[in-house]
C-alpha atoms as a PDB file:
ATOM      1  CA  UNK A   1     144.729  64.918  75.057  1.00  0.00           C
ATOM      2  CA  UNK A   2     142.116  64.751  72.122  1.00  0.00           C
ATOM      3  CA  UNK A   3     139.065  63.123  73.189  1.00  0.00           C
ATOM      4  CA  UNK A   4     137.048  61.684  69.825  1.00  0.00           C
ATOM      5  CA  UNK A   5     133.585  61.567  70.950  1.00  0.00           C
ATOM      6  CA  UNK A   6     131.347  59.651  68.086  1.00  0.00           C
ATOM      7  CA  UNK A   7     127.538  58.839  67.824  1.00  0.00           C
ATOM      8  CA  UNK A   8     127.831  55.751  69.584  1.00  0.00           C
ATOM      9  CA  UNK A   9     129.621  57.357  72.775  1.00  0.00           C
ATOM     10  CA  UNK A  10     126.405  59.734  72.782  1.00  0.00           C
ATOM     11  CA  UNK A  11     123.365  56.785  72.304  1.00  0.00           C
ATOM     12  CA  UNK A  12     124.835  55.328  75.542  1.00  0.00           C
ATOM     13  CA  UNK A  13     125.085  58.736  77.320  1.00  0.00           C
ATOM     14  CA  UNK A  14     121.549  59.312  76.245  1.00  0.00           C
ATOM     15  CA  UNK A  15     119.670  56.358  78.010  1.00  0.00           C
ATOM     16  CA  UNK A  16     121.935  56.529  81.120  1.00  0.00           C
ATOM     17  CA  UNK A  17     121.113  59.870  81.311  1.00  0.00           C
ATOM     18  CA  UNK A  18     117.686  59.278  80.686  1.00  0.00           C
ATOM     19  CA  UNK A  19     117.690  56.310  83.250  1.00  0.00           C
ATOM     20  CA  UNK A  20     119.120  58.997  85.810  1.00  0.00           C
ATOM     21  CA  UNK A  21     116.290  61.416  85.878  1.00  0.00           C
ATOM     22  CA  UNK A  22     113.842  58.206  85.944  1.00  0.00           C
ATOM     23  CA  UNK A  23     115.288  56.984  89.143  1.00  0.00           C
ATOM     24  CA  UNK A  24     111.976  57.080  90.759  1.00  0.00           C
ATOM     25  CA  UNK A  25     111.092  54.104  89.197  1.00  0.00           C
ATOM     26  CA  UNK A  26     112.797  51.926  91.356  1.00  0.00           C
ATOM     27  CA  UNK A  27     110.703  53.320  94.121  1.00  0.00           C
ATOM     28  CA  UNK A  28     107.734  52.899  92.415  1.00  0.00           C
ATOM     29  CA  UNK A  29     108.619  49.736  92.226  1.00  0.00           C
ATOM     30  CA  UNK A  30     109.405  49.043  95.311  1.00  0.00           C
ATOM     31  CA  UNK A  31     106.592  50.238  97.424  1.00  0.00           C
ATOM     32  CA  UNK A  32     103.892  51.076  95.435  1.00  0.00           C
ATOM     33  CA  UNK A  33     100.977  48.854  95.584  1.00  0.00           C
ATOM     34  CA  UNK A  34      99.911  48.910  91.941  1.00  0.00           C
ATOM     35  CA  UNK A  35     103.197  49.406  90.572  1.00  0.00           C
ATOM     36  CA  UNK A  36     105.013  45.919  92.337  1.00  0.00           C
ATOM     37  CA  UNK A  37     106.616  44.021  89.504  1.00  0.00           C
ATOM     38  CA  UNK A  38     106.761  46.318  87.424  1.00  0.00           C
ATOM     39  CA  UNK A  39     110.728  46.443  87.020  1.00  0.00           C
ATOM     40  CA  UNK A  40     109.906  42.683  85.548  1.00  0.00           C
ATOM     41  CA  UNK A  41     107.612  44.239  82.768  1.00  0.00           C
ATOM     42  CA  UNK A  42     110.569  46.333  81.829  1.00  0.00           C
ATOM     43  CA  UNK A  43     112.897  43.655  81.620  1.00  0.00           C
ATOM     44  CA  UNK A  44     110.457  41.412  79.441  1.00  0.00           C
ATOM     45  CA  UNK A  45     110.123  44.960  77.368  1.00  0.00           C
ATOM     46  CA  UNK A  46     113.988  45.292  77.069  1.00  0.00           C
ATOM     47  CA  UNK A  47     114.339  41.660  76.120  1.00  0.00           C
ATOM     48  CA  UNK A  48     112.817  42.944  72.971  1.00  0.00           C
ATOM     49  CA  UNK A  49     115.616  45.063  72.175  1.00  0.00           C
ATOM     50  CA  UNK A  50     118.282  42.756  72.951  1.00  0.00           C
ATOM     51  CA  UNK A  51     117.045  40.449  70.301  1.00  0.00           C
ATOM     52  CA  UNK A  52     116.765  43.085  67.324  1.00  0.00           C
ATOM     53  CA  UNK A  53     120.751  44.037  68.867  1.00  0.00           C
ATOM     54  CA  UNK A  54     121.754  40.570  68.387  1.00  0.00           C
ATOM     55  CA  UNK A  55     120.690  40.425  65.174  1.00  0.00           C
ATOM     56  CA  UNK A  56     122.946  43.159  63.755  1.00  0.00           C
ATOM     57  CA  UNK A  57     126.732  43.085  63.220  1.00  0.00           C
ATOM     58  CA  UNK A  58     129.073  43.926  65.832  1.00  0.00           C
ATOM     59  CA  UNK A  59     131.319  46.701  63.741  1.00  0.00           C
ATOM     60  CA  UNK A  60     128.501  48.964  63.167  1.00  0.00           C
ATOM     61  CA  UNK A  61     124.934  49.449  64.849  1.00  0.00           C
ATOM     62  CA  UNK A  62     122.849  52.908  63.396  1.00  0.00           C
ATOM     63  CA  UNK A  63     121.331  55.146  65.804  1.00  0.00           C
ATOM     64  CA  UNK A  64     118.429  56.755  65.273  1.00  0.00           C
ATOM     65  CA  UNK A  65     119.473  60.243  66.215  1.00  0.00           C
ATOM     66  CA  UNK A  66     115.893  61.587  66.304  1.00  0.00           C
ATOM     67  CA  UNK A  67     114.982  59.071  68.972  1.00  0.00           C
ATOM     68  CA  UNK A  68     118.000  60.556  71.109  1.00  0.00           C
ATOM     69  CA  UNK A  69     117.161  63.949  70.483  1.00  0.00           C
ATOM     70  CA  UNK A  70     113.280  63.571  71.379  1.00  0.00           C
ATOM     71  CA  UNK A  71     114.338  61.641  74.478  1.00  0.00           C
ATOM     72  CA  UNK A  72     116.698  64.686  75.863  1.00  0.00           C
ATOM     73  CA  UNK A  73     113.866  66.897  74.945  1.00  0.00           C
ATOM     74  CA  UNK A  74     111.735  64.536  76.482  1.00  0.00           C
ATOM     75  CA  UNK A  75     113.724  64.132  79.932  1.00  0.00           C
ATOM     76  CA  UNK A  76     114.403  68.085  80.214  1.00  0.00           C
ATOM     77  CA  UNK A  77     110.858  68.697  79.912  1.00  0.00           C
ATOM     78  CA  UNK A  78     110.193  66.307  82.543  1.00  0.00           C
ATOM     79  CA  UNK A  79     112.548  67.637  84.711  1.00  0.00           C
ATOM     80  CA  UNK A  80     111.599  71.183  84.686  1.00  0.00           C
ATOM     81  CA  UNK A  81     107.625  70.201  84.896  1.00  0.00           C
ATOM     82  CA  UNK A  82     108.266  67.486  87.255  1.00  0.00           C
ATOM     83  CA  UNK A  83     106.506  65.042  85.632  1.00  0.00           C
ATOM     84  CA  UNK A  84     107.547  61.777  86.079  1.00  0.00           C
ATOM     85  CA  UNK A  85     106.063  60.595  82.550  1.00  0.00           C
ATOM     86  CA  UNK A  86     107.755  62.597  80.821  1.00  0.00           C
ATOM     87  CA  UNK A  87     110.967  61.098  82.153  1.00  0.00           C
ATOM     88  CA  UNK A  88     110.233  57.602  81.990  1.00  0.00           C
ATOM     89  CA  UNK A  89     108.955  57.698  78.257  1.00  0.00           C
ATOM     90  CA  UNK A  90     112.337  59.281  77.187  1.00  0.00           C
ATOM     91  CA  UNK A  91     113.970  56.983  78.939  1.00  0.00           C
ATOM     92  CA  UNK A  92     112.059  54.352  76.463  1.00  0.00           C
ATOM     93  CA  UNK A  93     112.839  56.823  73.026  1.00  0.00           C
ATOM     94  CA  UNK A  94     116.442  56.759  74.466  1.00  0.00           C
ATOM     95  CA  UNK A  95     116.378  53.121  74.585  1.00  0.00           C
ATOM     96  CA  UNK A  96     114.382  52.664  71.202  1.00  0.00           C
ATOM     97  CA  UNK A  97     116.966  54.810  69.568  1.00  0.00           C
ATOM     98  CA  UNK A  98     118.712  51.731  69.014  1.00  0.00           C
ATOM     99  CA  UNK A  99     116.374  49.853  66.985  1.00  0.00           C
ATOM    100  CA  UNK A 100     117.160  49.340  63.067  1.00  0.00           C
ATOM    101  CA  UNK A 101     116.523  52.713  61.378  1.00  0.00           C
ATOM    102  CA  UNK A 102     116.150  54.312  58.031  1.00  0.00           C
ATOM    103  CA  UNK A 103     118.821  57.415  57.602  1.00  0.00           C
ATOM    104  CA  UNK A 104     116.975  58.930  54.600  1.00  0.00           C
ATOM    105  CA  UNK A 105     114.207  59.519  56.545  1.00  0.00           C
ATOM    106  CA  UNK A 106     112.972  59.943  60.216  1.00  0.00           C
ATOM    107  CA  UNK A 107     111.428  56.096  59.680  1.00  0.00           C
ATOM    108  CA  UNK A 108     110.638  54.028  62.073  1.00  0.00           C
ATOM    109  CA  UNK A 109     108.671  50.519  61.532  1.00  0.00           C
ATOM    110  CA  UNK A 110     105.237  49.838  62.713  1.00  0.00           C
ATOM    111  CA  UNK A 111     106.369  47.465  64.778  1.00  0.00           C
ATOM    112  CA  UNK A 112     109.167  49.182  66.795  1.00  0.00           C
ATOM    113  CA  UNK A 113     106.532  52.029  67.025  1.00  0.00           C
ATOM    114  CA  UNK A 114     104.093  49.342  68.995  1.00  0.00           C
ATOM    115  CA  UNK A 115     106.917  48.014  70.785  1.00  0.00           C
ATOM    116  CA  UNK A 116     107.459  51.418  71.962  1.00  0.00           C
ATOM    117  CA  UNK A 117     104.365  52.301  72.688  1.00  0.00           C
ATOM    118  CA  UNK A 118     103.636  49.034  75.305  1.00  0.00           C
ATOM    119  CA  UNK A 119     106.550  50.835  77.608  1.00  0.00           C
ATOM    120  CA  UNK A 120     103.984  52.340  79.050  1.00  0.00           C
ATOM    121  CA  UNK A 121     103.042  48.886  80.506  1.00  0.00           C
ATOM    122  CA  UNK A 122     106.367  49.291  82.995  1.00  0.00           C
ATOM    123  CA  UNK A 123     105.280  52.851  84.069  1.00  0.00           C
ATOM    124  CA  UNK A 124     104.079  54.045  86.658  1.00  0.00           C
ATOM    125  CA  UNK A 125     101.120  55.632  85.180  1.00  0.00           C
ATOM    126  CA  UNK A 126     100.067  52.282  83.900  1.00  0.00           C
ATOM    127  CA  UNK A 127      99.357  51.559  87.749  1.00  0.00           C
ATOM    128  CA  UNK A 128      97.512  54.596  87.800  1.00  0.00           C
ATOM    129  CA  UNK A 129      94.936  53.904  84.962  1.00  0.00           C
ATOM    130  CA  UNK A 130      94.092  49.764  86.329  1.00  0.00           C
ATOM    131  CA  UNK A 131      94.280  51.129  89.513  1.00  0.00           C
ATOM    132  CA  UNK A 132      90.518  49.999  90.108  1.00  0.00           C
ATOM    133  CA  UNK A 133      91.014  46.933  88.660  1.00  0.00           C
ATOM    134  CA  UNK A 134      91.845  43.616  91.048  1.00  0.00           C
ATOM    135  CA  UNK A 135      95.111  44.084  92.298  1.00  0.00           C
ATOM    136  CA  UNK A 136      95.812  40.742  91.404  1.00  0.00           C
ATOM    137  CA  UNK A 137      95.298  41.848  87.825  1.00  0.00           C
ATOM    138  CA  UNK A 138      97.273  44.623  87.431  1.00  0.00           C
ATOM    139  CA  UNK A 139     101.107  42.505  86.685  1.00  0.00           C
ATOM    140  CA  UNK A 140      99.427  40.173  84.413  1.00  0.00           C
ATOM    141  CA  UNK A 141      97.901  42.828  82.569  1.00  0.00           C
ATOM    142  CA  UNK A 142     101.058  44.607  82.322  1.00  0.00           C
ATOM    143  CA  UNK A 143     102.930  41.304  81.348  1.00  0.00           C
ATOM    144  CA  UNK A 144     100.405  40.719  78.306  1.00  0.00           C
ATOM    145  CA  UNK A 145     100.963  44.083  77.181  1.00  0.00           C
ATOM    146  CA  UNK A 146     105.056  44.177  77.325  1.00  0.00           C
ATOM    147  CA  UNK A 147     104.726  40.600  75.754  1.00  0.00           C
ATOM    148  CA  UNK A 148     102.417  41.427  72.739  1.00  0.00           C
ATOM    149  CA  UNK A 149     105.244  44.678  72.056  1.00  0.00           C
ATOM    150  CA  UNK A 150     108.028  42.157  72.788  1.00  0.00           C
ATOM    151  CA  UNK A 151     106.425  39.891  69.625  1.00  0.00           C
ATOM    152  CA  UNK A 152     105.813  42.549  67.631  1.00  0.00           C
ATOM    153  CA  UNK A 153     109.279  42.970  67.219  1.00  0.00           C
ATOM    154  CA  UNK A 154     110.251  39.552  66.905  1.00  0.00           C
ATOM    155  CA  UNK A 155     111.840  38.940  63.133  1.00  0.00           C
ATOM    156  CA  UNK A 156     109.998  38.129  59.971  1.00  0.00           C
ATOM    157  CA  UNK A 157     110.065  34.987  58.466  1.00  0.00           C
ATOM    158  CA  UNK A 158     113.018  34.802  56.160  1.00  0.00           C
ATOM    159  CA  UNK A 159     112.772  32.865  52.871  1.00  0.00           C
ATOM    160  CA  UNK A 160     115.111  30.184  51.851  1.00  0.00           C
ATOM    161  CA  UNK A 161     116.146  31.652  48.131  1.00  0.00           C
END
């Protein structure tokens, strides 16, 4: 039996794998005080990425295979320091691999690149640094965050020509 295994076959190994070794974020989320909620910043952060995926055809999305390769370099190095971080932000590079990419060049837009830098608002270590801020501060702080990357990526303005 010949097994084909393509690009796209790897992109979604990537982020499950990535989502694997960041399985302490459900925890996190779960019983820590500062970090309650926080599975709803990553959903608003996702939401993102689900519109720049509808707007492409169905026959054939490109992957940015740098993304996918910093993100298992990423999630290794987390797992054999044991930091957490590490894990979690490959697990947003796997996820951002699938964002509308150059292939002549390892290009990524300014706004994908502040999209993916507000995942840190679903982090862990995002409860760590408003820690002593007002609880009751802490989710809508993270929400305003996720939501100013989530409109970063929302489309241009296309003109009628």
């Amino acid at each position: 039996m010949k097994i084909k295994i393509t690009l796209q076959w790897v992109a979604l190994a990537v982020p499950l794998f990535c989502g694997w070794l960041s399985r302490d974020l459900l925890f996190a989320w779960q019983h820590d005080q500062h970090d309650r909620l926080g599975w709803l910043a990553w959903l608003v952060w996702l939401a993102g990425l689900v519109f720049r995926l509808d707007d492409r055809p169905r026959a054939k999305i490109p992957i940015n295979v740098f993304l996918l390769i910093a993100a298992v370099v990423g999630a290794l190095l987390g797992e054999l320091t044991e930091l957490h971080f590490l894990a979690h932000l490959a697990l947003a590079l796997a996820l951002a691999a699938w964002l509308k990419v150059s292939w002549r060049a390892i290009k990524i837009s300014w706004r994908a690149m502040i999209w993916l830098a507000t995942s840190v608002a679903w982090m862990p270590v995002f409860g760590w640094e408003v820690a002593p801020f007002s609880e009751a501060l802490i989710m809508p702080l993270r929400l305003v965050v996720v939501v100013a990357g989530v409109l970063c990526l929302w489309p241009a303005a296309k003109k009628n020509v």
